[in-house]
Protein backbone atom coordinates (compact mmCIF):
# COMPACT_ATOMS: atom_id res chain seq x y z
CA UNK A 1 0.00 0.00 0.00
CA UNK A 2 2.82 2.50 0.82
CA UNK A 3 4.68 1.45 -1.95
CA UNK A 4 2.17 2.17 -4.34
CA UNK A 5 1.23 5.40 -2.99
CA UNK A 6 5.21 6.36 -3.15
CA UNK A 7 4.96 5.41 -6.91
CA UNK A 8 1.79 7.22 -7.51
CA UNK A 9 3.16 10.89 -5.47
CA UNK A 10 6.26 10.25 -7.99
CA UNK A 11 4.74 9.80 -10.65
CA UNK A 12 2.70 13.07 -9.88
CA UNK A 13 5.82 15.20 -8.80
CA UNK A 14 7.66 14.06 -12.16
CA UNK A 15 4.35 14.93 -14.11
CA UNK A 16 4.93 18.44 -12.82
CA UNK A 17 8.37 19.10 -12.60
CA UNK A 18 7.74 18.14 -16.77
CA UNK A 19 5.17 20.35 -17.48
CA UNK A 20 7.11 23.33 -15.65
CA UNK A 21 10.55 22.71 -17.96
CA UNK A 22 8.40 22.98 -20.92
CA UNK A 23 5.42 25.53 -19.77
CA UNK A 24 6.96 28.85 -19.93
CA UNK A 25 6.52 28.24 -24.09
CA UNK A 26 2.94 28.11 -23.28
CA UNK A 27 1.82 30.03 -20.22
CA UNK A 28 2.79 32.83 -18.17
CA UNK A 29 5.42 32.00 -15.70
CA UNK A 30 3.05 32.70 -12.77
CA UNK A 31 0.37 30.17 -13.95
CA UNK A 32 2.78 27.70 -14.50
CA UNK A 33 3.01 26.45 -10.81
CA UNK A 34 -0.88 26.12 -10.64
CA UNK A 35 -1.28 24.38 -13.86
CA UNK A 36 1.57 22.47 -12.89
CA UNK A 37 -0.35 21.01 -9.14
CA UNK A 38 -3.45 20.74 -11.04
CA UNK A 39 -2.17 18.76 -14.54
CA UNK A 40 -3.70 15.61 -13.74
CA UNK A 41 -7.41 16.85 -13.53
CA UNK A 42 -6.73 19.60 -16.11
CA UNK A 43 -5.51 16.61 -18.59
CA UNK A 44 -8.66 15.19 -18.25
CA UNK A 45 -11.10 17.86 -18.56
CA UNK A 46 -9.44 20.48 -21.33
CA UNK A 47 -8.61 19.19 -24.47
CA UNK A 48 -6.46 22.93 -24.63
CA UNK A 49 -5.11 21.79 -21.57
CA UNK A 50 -4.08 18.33 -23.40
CA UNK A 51 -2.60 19.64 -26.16
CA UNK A 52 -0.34 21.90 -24.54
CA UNK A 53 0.85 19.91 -22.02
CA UNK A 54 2.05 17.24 -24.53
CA UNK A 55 3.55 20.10 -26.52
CA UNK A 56 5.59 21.17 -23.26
CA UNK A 57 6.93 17.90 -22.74
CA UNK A 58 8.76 17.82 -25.83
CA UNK A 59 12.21 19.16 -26.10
């Protein structure tokens, strides 16, 4: 149980830390850090939201 919820916060953290080397293409750098807590709901409610954050984790 405490393994998988030690997988699960890392998988979160490195979903964000991600998103935030690749956001400032696509968002101000002050609503980077919200977006960035709040990716895994916003991937699944905006398709905008989708789209960009697969654009930011490209190089």
């Amino acid at each position: 149980m405490n393994l998988l919820l030690l997988v699960l916060l890392a998988g979160y953290l490195y979903g964000a830390w991600r998103f935030m080397k690749g956001a400032n293409r696509f968002y101000q750098s002050d609503k980077a850090l919200p977006l960035a807590l709040a990716w895994p709901v916003l991937l699944l409610v905006s398709p905008d939201f989708r789209r960009n954050f697969n654009r930011a984790l490209k190089p």
